[in-house]
PDB file of N, CA and C in Angstrom:
ATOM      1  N   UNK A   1     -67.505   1.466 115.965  1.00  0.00           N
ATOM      2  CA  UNK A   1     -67.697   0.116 115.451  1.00  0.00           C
ATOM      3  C   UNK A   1     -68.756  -0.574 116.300  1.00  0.00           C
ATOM      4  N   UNK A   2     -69.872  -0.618 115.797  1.00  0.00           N
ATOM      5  CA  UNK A   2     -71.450  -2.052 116.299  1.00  0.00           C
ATOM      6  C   UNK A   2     -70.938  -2.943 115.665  1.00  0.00           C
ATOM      7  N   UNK A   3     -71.214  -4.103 116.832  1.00  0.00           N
ATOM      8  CA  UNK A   3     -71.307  -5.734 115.919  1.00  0.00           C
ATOM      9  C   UNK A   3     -72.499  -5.849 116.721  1.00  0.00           C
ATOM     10  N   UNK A   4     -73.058  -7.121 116.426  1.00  0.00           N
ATOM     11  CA  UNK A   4     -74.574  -7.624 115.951  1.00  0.00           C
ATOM     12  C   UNK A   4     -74.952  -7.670 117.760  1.00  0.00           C
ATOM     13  N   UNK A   5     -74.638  -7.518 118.942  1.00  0.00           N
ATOM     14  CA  UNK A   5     -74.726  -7.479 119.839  1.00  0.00           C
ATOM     15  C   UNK A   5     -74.530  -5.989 120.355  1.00  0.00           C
ATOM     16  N   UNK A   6     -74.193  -5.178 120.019  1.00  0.00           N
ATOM     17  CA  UNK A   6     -74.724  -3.585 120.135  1.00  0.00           C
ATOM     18  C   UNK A   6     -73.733  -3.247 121.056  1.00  0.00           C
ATOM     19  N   UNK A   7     -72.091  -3.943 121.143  1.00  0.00           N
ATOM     20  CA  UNK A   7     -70.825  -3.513 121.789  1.00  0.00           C
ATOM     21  C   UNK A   7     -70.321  -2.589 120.962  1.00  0.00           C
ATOM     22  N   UNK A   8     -70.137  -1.280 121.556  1.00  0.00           N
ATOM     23  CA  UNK A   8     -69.164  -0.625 121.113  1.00  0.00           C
ATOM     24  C   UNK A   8     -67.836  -0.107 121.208  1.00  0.00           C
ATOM     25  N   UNK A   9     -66.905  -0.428 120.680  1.00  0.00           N
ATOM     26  CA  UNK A   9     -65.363  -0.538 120.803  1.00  0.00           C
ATOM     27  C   UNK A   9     -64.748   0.564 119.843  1.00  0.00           C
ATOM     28  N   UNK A  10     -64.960   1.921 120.803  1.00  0.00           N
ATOM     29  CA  UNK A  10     -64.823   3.286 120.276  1.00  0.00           C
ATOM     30  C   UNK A  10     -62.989   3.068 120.372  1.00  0.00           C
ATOM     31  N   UNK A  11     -62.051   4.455 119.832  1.00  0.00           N
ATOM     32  CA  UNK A  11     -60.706   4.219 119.648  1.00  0.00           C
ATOM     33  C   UNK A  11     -60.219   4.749 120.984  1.00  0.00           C
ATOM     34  N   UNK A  12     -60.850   5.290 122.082  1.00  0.00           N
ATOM     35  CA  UNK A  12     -60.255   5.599 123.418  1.00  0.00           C
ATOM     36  C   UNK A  12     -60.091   4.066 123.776  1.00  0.00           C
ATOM     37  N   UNK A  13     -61.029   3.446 124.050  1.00  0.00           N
ATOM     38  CA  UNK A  13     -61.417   2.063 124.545  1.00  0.00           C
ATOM     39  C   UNK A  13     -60.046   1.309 124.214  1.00  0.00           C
ATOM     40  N   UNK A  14     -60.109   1.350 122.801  1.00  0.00           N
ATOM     41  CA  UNK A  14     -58.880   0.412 122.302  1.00  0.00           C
ATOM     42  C   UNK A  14     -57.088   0.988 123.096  1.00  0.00           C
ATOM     43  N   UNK A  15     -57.131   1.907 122.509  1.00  0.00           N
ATOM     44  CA  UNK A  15     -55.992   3.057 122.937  1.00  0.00           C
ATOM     45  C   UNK A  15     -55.621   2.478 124.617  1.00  0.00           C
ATOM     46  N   UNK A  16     -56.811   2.331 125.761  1.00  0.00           N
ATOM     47  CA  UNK A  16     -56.879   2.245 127.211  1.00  0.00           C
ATOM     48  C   UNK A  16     -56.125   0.365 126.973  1.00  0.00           C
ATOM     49  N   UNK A  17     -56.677   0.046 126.487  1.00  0.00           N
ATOM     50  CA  UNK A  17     -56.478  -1.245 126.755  1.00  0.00           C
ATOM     51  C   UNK A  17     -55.335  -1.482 126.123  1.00  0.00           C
ATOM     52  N   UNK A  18     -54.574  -0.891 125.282  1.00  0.00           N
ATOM     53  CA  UNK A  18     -52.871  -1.475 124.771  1.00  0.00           C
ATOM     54  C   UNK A  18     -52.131  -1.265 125.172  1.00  0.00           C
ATOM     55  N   UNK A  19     -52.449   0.355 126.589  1.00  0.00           N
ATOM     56  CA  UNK A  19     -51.385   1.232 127.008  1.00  0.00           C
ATOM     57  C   UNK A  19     -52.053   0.108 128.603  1.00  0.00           C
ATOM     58  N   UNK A  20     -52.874  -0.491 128.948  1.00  0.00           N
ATOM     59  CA  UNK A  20     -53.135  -1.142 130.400  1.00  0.00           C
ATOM     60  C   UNK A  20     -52.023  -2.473 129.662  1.00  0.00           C
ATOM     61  N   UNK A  21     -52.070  -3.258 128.495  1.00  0.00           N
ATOM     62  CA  UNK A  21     -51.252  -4.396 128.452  1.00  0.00           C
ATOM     63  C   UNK A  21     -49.851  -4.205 128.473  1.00  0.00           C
ATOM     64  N   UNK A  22     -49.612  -2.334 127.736  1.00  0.00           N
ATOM     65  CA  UNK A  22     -48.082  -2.355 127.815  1.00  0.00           C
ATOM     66  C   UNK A  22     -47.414  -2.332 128.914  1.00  0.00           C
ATOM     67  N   UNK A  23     -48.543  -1.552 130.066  1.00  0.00           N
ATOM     68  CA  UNK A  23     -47.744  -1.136 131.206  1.00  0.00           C
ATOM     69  C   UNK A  23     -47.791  -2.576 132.194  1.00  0.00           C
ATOM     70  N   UNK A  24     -48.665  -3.522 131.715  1.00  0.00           N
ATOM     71  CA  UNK A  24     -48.393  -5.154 132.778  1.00  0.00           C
ATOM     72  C   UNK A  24     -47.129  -6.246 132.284  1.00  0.00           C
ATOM     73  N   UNK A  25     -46.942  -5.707 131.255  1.00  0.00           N
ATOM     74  CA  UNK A  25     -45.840  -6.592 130.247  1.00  0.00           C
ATOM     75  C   UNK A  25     -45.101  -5.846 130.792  1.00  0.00           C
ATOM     76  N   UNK A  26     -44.143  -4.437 130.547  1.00  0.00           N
ATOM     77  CA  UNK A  26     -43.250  -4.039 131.404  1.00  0.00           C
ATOM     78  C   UNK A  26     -42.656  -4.414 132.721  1.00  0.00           C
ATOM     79  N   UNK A  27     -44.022  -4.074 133.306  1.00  0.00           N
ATOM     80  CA  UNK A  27     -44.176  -4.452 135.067  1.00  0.00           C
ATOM     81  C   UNK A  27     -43.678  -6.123 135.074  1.00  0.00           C
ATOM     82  N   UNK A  28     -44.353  -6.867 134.619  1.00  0.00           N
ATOM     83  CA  UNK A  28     -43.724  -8.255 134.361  1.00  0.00           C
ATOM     84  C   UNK A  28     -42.363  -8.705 134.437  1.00  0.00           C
ATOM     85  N   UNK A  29     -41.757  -7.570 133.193  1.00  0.00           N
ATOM     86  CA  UNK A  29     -40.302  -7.940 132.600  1.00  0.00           C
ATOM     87  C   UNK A  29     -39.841  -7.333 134.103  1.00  0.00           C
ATOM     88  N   UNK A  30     -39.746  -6.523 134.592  1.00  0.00           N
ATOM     89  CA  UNK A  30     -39.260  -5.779 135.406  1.00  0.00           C
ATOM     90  C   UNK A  30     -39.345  -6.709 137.140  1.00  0.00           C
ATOM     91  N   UNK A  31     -40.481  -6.813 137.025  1.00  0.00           N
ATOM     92  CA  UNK A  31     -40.329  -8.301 138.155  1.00  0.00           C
ATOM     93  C   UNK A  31     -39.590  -9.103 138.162  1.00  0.00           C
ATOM     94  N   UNK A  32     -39.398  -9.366 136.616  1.00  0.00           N
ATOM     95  CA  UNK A  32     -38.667 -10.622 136.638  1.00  0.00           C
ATOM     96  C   UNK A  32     -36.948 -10.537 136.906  1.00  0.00           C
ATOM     97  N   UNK A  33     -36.936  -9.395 136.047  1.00  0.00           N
ATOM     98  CA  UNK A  33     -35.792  -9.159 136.171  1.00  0.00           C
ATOM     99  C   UNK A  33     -35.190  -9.377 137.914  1.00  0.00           C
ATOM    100  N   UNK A  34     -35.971  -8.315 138.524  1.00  0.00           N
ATOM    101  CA  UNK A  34     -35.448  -8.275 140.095  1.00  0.00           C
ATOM    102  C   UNK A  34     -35.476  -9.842 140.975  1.00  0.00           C
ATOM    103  N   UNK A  35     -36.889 -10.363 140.708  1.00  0.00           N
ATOM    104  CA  UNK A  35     -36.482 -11.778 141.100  1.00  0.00           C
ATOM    105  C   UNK A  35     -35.567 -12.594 140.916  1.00  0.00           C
ATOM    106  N   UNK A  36     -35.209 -12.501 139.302  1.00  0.00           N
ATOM    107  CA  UNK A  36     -33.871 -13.492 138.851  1.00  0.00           C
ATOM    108  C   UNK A  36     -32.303 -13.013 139.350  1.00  0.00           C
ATOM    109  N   UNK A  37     -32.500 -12.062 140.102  1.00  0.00           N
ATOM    110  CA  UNK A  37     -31.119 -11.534 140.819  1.00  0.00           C
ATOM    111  C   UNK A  37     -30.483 -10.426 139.347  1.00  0.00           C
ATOM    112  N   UNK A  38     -31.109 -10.992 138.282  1.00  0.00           N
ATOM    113  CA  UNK A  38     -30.142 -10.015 136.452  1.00  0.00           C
ATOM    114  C   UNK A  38     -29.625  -8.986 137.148  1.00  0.00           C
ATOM    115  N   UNK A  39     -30.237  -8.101 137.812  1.00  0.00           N
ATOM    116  CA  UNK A  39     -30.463  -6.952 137.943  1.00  0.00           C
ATOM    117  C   UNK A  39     -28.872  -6.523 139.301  1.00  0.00           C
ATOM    118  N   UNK A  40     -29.102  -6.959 140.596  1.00  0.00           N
ATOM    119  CA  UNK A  40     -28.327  -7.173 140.845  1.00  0.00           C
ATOM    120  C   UNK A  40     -27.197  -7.794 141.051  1.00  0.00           C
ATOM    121  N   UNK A  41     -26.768  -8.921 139.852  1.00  0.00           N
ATOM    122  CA  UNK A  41     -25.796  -9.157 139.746  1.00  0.00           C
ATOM    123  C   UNK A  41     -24.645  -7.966 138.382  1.00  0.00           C
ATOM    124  N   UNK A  42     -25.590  -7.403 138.100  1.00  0.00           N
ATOM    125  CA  UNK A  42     -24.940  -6.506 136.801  1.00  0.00           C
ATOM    126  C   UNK A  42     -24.199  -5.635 138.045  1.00  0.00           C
ATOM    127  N   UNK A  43     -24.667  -4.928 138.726  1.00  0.00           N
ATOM    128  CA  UNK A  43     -24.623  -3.885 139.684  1.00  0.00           C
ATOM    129  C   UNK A  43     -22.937  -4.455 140.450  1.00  0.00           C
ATOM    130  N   UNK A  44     -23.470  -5.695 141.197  1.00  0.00           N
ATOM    131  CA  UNK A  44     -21.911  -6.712 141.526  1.00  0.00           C
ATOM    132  C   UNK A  44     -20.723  -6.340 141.042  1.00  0.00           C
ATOM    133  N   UNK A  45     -21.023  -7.036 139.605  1.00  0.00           N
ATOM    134  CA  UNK A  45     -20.136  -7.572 138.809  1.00  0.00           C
ATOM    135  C   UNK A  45     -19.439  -5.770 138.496  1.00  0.00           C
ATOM    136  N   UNK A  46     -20.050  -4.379 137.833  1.00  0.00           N
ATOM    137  CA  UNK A  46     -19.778  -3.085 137.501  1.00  0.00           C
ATOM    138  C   UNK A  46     -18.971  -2.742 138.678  1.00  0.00           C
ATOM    139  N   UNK A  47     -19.241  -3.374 140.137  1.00  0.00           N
ATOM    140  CA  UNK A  47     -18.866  -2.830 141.174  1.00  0.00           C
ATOM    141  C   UNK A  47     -17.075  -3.296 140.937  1.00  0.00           C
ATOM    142  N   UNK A  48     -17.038  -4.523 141.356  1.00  0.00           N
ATOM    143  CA  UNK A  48     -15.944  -5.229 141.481  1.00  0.00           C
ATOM    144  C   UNK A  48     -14.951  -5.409 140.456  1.00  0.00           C
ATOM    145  N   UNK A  49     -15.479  -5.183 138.895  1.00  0.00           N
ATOM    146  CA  UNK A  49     -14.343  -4.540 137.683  1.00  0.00           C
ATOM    147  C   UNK A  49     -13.887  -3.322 138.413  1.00  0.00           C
ATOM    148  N   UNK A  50     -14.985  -2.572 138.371  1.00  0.00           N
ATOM    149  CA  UNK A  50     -14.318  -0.854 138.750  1.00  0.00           C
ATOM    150  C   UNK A  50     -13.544  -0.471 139.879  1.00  0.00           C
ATOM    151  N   UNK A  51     -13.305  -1.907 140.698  1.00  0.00           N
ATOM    152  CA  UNK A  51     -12.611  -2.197 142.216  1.00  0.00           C
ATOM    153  C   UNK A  51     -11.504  -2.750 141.108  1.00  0.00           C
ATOM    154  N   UNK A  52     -11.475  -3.578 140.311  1.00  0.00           N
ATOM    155  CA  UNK A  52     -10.188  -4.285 140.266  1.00  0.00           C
ATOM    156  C   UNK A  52      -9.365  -3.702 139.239  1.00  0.00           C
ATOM    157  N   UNK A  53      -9.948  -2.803 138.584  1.00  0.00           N
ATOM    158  CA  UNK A  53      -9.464  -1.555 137.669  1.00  0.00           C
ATOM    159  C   UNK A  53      -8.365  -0.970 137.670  1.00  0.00           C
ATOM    160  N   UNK A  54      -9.427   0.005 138.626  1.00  0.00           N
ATOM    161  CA  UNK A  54      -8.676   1.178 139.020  1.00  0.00           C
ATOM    162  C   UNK A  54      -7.622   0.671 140.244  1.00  0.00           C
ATOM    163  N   UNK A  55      -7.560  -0.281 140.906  1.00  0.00           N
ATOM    164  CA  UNK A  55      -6.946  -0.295 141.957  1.00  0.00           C
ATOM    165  C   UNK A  55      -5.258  -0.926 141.219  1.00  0.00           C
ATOM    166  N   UNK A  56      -4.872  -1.559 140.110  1.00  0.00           N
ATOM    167  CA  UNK A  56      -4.202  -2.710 139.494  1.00  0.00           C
ATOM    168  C   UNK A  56      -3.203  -1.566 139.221  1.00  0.00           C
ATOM    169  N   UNK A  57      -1.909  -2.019 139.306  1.00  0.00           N
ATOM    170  CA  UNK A  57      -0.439  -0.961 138.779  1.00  0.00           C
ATOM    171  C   UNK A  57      -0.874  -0.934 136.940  1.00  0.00           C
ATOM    172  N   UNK A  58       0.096   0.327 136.775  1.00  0.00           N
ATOM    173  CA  UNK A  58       0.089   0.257 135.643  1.00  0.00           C
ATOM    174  C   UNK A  58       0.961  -0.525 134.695  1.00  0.00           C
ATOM    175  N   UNK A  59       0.243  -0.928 133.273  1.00  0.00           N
ATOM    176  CA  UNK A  59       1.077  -2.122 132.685  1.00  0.00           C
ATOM    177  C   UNK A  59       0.417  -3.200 132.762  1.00  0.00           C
ATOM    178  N   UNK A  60      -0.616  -3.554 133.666  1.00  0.00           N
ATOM    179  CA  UNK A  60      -1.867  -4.537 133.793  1.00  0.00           C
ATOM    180  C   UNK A  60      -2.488  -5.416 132.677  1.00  0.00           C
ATOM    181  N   UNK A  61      -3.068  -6.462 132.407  1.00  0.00           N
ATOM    182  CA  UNK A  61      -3.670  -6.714 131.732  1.00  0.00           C
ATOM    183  C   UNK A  61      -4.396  -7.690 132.702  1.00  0.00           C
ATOM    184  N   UNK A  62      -6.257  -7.390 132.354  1.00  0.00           N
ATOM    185  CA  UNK A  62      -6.901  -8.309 133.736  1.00  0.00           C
ATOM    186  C   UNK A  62      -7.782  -9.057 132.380  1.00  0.00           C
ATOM    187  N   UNK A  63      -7.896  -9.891 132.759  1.00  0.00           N
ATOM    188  CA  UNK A  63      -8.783 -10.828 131.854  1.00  0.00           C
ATOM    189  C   UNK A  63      -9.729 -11.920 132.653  1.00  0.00           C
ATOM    190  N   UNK A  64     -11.113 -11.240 131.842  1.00  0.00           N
ATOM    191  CA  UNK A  64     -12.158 -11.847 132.754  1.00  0.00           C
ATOM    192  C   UNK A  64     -12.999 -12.560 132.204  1.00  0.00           C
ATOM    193  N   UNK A  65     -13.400 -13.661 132.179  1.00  0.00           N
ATOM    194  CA  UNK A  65     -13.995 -14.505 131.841  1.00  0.00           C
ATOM    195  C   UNK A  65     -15.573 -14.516 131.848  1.00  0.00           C
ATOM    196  N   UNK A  66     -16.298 -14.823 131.462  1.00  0.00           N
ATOM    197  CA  UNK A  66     -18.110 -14.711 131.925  1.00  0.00           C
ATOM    198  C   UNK A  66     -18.784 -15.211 130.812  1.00  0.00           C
ATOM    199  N   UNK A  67     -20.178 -15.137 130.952  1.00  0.00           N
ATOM    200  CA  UNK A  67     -21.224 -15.746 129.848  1.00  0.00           C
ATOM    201  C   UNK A  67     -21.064 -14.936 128.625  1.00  0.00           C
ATOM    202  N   UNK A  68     -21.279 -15.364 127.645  1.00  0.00           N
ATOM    203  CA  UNK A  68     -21.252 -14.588 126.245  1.00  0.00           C
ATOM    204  C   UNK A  68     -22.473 -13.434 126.118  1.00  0.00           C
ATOM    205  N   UNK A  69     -23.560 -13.708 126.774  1.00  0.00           N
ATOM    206  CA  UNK A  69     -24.392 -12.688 126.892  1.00  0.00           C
ATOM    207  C   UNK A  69     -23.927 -11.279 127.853  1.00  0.00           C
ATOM    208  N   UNK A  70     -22.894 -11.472 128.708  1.00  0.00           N
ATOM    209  CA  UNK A  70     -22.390 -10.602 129.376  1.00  0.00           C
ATOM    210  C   UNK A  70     -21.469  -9.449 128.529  1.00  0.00           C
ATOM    211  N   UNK A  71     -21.805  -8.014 128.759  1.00  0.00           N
ATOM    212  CA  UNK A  71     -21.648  -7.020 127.770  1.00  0.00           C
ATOM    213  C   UNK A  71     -20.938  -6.236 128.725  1.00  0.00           C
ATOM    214  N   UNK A  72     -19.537  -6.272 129.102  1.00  0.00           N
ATOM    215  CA  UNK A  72     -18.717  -4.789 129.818  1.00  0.00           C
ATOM    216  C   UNK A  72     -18.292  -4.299 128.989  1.00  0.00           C
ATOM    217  N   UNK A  73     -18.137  -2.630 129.087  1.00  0.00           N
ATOM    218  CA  UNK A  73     -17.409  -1.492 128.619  1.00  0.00           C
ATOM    219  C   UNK A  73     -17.440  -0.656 129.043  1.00  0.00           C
ATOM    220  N   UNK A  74     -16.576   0.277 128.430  1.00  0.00           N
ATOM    221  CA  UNK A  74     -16.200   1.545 129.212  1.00  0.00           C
ATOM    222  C   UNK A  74     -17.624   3.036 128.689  1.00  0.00           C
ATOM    223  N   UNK A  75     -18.030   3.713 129.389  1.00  0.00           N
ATOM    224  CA  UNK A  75     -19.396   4.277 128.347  1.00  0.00           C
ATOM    225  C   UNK A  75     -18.672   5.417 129.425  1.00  0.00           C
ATOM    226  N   UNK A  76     -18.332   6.599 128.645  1.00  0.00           N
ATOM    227  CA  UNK A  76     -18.395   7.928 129.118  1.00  0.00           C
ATOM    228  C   UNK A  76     -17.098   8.060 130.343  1.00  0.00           C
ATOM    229  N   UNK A  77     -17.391   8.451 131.613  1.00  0.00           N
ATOM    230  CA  UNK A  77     -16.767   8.148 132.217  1.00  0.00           C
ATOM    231  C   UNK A  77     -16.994   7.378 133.627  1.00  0.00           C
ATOM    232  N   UNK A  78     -17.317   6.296 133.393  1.00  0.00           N
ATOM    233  CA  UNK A  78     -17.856   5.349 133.612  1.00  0.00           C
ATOM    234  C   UNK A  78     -17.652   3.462 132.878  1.00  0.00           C
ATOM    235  N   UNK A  79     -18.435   2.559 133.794  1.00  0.00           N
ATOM    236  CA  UNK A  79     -18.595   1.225 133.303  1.00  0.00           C
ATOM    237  C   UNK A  79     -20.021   1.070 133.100  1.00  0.00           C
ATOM    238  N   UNK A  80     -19.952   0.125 131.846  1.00  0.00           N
ATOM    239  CA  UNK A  80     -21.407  -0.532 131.408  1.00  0.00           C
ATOM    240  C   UNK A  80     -21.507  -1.798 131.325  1.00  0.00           C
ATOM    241  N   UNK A  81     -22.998  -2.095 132.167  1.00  0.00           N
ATOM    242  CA  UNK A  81     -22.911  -4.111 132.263  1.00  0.00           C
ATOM    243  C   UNK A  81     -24.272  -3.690 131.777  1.00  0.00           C
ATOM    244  N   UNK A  82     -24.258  -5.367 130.388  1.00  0.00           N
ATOM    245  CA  UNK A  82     -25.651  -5.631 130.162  1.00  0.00           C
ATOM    246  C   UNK A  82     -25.581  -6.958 130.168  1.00  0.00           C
ATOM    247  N   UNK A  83     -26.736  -7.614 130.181  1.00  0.00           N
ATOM    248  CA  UNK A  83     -26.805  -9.135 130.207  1.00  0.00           C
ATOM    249  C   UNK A  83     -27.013  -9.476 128.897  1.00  0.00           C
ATOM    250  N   UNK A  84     -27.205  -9.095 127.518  1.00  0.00           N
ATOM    251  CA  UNK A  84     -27.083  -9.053 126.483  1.00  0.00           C
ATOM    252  C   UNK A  84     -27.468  -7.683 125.750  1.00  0.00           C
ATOM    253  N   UNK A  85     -27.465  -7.660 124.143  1.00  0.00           N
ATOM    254  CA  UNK A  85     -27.820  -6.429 123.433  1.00  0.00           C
ATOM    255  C   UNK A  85     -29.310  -5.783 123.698  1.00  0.00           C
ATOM    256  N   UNK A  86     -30.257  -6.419 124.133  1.00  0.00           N
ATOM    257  CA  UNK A  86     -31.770  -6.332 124.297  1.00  0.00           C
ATOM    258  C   UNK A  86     -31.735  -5.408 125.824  1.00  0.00           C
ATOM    259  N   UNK A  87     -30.689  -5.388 126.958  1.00  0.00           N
ATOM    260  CA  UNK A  87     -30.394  -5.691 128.074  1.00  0.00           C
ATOM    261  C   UNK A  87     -30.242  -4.461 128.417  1.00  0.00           C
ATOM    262  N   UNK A  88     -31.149  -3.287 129.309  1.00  0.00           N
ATOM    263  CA  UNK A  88     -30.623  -2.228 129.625  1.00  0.00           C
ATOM    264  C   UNK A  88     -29.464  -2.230 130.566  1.00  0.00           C
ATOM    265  N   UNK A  89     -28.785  -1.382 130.113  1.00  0.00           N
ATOM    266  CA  UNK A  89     -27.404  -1.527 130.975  1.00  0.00           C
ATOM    267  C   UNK A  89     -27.618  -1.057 132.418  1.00  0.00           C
ATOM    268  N   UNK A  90     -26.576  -1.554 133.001  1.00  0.00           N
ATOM    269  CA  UNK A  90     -25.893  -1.103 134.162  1.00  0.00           C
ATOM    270  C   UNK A  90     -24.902   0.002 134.221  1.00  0.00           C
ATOM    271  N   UNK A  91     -25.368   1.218 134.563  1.00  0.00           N
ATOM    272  CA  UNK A  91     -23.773   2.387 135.055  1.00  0.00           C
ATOM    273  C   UNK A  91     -23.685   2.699 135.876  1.00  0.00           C
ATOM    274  N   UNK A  92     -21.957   2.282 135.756  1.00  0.00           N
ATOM    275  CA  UNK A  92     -21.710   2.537 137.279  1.00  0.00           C
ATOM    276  C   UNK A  92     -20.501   4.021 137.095  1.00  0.00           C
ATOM    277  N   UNK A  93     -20.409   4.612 137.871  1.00  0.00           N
ATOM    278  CA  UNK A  93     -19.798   5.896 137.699  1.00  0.00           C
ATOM    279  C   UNK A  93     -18.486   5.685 138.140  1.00  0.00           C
ATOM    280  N   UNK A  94     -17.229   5.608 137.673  1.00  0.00           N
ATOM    281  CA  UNK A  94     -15.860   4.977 138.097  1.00  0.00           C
ATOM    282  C   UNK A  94     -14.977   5.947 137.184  1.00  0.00           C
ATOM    283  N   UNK A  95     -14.003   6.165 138.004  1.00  0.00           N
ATOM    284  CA  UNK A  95     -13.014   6.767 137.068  1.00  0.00           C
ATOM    285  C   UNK A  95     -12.075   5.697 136.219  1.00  0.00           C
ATOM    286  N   UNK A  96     -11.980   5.618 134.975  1.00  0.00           N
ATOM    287  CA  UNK A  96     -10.988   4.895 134.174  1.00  0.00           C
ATOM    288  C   UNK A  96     -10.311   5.460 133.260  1.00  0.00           C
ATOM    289  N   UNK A  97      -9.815   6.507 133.778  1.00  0.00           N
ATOM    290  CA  UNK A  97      -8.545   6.932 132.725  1.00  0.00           C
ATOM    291  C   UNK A  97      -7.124   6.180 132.666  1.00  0.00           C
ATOM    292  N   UNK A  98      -7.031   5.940 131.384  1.00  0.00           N
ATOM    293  CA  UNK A  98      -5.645   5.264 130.816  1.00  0.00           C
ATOM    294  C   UNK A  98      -6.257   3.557 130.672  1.00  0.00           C
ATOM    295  N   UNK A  99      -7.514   3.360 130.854  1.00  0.00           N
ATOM    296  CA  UNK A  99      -8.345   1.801 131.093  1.00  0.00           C
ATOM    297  C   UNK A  99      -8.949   1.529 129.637  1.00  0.00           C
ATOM    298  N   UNK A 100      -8.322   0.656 129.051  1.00  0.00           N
ATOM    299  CA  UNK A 100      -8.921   0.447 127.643  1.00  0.00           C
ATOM    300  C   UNK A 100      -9.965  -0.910 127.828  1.00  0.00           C
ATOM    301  N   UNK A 101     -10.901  -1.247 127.496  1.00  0.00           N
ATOM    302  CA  UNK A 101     -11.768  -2.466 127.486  1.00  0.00           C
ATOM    303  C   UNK A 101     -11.825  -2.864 125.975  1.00  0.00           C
ATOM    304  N   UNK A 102     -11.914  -4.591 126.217  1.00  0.00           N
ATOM    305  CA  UNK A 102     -11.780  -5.443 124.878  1.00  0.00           C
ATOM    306  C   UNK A 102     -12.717  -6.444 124.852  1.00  0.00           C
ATOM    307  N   UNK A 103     -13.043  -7.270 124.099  1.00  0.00           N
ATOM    308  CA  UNK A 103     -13.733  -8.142 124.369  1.00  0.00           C
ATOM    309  C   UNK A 103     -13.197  -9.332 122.907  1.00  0.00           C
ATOM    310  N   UNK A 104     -12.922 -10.706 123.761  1.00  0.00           N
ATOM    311  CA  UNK A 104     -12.746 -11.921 122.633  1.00  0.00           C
ATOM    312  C   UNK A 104     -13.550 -12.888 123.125  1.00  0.00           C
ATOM    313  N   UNK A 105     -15.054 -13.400 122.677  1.00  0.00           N
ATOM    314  CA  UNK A 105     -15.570 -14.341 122.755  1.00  0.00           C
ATOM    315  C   UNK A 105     -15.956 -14.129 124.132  1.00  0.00           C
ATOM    316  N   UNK A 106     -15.603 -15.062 125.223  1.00  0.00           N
ATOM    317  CA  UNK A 106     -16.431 -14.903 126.941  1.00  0.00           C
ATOM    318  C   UNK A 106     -15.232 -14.383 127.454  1.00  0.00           C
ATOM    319  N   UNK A 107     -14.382 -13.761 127.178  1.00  0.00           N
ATOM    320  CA  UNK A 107     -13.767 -12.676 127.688  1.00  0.00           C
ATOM    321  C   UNK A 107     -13.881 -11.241 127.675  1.00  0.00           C
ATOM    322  N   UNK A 108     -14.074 -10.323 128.650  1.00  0.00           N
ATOM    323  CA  UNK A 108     -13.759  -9.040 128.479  1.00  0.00           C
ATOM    324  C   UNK A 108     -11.872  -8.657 129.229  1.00  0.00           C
ATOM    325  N   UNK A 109     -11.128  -7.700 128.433  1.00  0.00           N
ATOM    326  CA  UNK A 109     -10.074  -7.865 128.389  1.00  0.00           C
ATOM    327  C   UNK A 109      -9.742  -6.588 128.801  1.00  0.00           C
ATOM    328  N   UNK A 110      -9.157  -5.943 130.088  1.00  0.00           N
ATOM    329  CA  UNK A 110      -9.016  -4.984 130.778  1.00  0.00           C
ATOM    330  C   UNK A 110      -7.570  -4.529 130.514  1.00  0.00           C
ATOM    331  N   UNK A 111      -6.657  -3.379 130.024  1.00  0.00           N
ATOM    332  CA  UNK A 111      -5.440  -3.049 129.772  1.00  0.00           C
ATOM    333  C   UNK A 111      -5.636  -1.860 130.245  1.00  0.00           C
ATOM    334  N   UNK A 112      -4.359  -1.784 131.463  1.00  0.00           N
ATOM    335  CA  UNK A 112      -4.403  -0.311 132.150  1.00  0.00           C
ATOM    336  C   UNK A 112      -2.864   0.346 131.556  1.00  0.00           C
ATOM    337  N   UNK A 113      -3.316   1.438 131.223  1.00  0.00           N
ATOM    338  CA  UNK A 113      -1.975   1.863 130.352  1.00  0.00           C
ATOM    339  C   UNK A 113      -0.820   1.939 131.448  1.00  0.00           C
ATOM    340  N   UNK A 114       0.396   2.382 130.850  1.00  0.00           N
ATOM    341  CA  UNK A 114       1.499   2.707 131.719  1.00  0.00           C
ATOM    342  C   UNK A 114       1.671   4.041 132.422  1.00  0.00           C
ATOM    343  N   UNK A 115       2.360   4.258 133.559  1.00  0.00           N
ATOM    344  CA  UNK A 115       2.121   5.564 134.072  1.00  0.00           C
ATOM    345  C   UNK A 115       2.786   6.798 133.275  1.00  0.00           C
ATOM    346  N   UNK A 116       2.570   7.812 133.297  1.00  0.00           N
ATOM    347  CA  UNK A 116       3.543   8.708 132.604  1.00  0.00           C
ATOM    348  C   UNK A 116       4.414   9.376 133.541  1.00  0.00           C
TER     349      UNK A 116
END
């Protein structure tokens, strides 16, 4: 492609320059994230469920309160924190067998089964 000034804006050119804006927009989000603490407070918060979890008799019910953008569950064998749906999660590696997770509105709702 010539325009009337004899620049040419071949498709490498273009290609260089969307993959240089994607990777400063990333870098951005990713700053930001770490500055605004997001990042380590997900980490916190995964820590101290999976402390108050597993440690609780059985027959439990823990009920936790937080922002509506706040996303716990149980993923694999493991906990997952996101700061909303857009929000890469947090995993933290915890054992929760017999640990069911719920969620009503700004509650997530922790039920540890009974022993057998």
């Amino acid at each position: 492609m010539l325009n009337k000034r004899g620049f040419e804006l071949g498709w490498q050119e273009l290609f260089t320059l969307i993959f240089i804006i994607a990777i400063v927009l990333l870098v951005s989000v990713w700053i930001g994230n770490q500055a605004s603490g997001i990042a380590l407070k997900k980490q916190i918060l995964a820590k101290e469920v999976c402390l108050i979890a597993t440690s609780s008799q059985p027959g439990t019910t823990i009920i936790i309160e937080h922002d509506k953008d706040i996303i716990i569950e149980k993923k694999d064998n493991g906990l997952s924190v996101k700061a909303g749906q857009t929000d890469r999660d947090y995993f933290y590696d915890c054992y929760l067998e017999d640990i069911e997770f719920s969620r009503k509105d700004d509650f997530t709702i922790i039920e540890k089964g009974k022993q057998k």
